[in-house]
Protein backbone atom coordinates (compact mmCIF):
# COMPACT_ATOMS: atom_id res chain seq x y z
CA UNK A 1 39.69 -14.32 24.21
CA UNK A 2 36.76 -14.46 21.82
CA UNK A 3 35.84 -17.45 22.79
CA UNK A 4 35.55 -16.74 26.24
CA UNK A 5 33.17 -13.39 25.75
CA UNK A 6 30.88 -16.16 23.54
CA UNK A 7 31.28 -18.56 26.73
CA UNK A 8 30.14 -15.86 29.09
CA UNK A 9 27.41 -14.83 27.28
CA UNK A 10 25.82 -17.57 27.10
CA UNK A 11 26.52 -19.03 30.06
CA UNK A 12 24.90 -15.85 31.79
CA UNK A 13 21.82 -16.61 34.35
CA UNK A 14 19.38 -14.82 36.09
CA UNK A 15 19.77 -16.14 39.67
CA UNK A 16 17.37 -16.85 42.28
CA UNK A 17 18.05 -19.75 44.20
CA UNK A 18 21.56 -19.88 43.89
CA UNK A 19 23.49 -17.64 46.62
CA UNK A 20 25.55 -18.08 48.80
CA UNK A 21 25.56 -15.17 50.64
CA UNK A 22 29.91 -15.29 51.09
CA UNK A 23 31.62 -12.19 51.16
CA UNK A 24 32.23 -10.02 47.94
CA UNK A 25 35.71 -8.40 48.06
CA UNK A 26 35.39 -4.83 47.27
CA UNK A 27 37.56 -5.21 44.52
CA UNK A 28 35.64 -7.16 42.40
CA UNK A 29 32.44 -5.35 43.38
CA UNK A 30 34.85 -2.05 41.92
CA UNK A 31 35.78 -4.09 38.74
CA UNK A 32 32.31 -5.21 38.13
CA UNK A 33 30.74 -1.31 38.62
CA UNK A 34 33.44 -0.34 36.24
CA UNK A 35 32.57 -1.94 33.72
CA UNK A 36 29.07 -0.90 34.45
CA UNK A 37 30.43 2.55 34.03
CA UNK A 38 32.39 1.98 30.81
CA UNK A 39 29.18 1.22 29.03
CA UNK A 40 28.23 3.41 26.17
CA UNK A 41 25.32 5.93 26.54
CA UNK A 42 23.70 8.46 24.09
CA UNK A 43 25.32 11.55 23.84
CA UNK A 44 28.32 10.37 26.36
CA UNK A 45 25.08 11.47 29.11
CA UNK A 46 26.57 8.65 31.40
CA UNK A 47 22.77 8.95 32.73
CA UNK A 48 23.60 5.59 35.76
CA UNK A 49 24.12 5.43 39.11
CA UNK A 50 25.02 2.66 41.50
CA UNK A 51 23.30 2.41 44.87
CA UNK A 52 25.03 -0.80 46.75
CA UNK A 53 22.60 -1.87 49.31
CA UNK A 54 24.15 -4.00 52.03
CA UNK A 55 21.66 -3.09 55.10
CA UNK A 56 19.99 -5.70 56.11
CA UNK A 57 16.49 -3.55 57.09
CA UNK A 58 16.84 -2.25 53.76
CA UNK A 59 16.54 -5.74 52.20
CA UNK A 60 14.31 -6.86 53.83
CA UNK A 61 12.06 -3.91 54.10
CA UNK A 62 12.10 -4.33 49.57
CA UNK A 63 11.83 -8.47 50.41
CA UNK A 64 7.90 -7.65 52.29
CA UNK A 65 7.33 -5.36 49.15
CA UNK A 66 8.64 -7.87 46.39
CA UNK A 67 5.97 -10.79 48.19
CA UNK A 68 3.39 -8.29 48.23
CA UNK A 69 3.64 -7.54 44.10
CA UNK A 70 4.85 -11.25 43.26
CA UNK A 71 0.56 -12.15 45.33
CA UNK A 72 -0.31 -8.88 43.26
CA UNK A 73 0.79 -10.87 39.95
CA UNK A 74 -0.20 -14.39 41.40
CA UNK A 75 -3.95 -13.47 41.87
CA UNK A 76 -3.98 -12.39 37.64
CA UNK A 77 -3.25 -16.61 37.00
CA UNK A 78 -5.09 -19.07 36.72
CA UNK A 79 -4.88 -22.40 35.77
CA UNK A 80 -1.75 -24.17 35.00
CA UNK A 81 -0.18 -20.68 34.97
CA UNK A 82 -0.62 -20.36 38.22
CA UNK A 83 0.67 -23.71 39.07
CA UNK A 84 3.36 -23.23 37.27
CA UNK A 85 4.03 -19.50 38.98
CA UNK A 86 4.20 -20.90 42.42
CA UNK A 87 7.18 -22.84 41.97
CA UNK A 88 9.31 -20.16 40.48
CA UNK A 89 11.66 -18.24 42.83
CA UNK A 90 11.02 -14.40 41.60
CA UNK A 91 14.21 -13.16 44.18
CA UNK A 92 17.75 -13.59 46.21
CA UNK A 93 17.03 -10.46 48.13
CA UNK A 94 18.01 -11.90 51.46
CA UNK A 95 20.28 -14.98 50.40
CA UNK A 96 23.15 -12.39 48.35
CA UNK A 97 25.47 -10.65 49.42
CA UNK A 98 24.44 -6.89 48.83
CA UNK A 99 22.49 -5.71 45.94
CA UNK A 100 23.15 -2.93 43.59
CA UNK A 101 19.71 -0.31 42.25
CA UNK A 102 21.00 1.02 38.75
CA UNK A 103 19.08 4.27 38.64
CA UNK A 104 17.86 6.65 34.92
CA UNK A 105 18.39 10.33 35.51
CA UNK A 106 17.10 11.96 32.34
CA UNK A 107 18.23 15.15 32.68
CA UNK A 108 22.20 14.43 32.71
CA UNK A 109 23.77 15.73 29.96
CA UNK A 110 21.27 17.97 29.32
CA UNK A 111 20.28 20.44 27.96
CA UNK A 112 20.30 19.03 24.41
CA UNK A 113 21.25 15.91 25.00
CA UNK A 114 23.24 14.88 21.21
CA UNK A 115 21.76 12.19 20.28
CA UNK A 116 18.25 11.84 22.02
CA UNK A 117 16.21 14.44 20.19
CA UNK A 118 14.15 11.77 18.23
CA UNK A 119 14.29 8.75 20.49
CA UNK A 120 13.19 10.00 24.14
CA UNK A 121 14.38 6.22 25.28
CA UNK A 122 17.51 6.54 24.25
CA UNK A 123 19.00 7.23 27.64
CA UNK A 124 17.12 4.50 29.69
CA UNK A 125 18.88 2.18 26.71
CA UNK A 126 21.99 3.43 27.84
CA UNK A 127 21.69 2.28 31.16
CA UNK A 128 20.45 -1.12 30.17
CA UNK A 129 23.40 -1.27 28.47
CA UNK A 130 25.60 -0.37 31.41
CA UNK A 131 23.26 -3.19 34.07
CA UNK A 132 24.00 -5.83 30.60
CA UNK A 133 27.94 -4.66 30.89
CA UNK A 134 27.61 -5.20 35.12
CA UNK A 135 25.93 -8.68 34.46
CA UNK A 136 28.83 -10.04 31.93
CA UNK A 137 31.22 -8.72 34.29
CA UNK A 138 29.87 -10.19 37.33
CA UNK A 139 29.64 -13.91 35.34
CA UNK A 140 33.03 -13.28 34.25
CA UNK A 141 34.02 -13.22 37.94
CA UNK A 142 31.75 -16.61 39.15
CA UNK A 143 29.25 -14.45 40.39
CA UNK A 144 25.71 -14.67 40.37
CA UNK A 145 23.07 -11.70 39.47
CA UNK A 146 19.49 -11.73 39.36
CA UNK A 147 17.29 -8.68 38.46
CA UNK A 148 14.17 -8.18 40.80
CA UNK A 149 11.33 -6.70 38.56
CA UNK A 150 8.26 -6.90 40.71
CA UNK A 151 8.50 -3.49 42.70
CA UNK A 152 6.80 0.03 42.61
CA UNK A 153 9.35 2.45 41.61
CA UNK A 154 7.69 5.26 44.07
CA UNK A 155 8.17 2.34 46.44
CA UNK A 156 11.83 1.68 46.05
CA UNK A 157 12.60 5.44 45.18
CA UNK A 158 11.15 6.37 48.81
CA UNK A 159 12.99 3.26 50.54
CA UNK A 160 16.33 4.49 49.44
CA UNK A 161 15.67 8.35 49.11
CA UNK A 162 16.04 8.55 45.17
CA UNK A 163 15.54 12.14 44.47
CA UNK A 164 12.11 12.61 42.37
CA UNK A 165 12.82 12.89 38.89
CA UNK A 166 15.39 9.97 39.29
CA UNK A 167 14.06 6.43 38.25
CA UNK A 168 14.94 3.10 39.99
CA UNK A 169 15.23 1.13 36.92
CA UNK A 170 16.31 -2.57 38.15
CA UNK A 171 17.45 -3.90 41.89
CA UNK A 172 20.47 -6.10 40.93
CA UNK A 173 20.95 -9.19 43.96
CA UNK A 174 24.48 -9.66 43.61
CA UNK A 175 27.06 -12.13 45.21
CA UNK A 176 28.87 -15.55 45.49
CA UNK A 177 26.86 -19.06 44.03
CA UNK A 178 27.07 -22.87 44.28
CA UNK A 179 26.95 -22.99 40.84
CA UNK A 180 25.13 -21.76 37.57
CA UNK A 181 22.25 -23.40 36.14
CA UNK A 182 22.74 -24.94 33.06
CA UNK A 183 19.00 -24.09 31.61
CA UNK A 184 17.12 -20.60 33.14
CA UNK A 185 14.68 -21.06 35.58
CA UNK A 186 12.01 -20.15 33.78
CA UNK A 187 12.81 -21.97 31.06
CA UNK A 188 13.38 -25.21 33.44
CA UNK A 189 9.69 -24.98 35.21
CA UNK A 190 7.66 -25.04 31.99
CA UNK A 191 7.05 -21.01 31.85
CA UNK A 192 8.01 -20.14 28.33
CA UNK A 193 10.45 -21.63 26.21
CA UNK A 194 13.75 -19.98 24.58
CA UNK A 195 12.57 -18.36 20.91
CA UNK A 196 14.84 -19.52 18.21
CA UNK A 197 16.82 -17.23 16.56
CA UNK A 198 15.69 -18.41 13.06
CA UNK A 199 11.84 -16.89 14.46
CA UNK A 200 14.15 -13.49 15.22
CA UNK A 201 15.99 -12.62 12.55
CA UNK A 202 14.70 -10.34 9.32
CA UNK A 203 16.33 -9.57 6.54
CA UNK A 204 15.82 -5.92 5.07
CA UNK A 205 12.84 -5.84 6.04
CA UNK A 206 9.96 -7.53 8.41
């Protein structure tokens, strides 16, 4: 059993190209939210939610916006940078199956929220911890997930009518692959290189 958490960590990608687009059977999508849910958050504030997106407007209405912000970013490059940026795939908006928007409400569990007083970050940690739980989950199952980063969160929290006050903190493409890749994409096309962990680790202190 050990071994297998080790295998699925590491065996964990960020997919783009991947999907298949097959169905999802709702009872792995309610496995995989589950253990999104059983994550641990500060103060027990439980500050997630889940919005599943399966509309196809709706994807493709955050697809325009996505190319939009990925020319935003492309027009900062230059050079070999840029060369290198235009063969990366930054999304598998309209190739999965249905995506999931984890969402940061700061005020749940409130007021005085145990555990937060000093570290104001401490519940949008929690639900990083409940999109890493989701992920592991998800690879446990053969699926595929790939978090979608370039997006204005006014943007996204108008699309889906996020109340204000609410943040969208990462739109999850979920679903069915081919396969895995063996290396990460970015990784694979020359954009940075994995850090090893002897560069990482500190003893005591820095």
């Amino acid at each position: 059993m050990t071994h297998d958490l080790y295998e699925i960590v590491h065996r964990r990608r960020d997919v783009r190209a991947e999907f298949t687009g097959e169905p999802l059977d709702d009872a792995v999508l309610d496995r995989i939210l589950t253990a999104a849910h059983a994550a641990p958050s500060v103060g027990m504030s439980q500050p997630w939610d889940f919005i599943v997106v399966r509309d196809e407007g709706l994807k493709k209405a955050f697809h325009e916006h996505v190319r939009d912000e990925r020319d935003v970013f492309a027009a900062t490059l230059g050079g070999d940078a840029a060369a290198r940026f235009a063969r990366i795939k930054i999304d598998g908006v309209l190739e999965s199956t249905l995506s999931i928007v984890v969402t940061y409400d700061p005020e749940r569990g409130g007021p005085g929220i145990l555990g937060r007083h000093a570290i104001a970050d401490a519940g949008l940690y929690s639900v990083c911890l409940a999109i890493q739980n989701l992920w592991l989950a998800a690879t446990a199952e053969g699926l595929g997930v790939g978090w979608v980063s370039f997006y204005r969160e006014d943007f996204l929290r108008e699309l889906l009518g996020i109340p204000v006050g609410i943040r969208p903190v990462a739109w999850l493409c979920v679903g069915p692959v081919s396969h895995l890749q063996d290396v990460p994409d970015l990784e694979r096309h020359g954009w940075r290189s994995r850090r090893p962990l002897a560069l990482a680790r500190h003893d005591d202190r820095w």
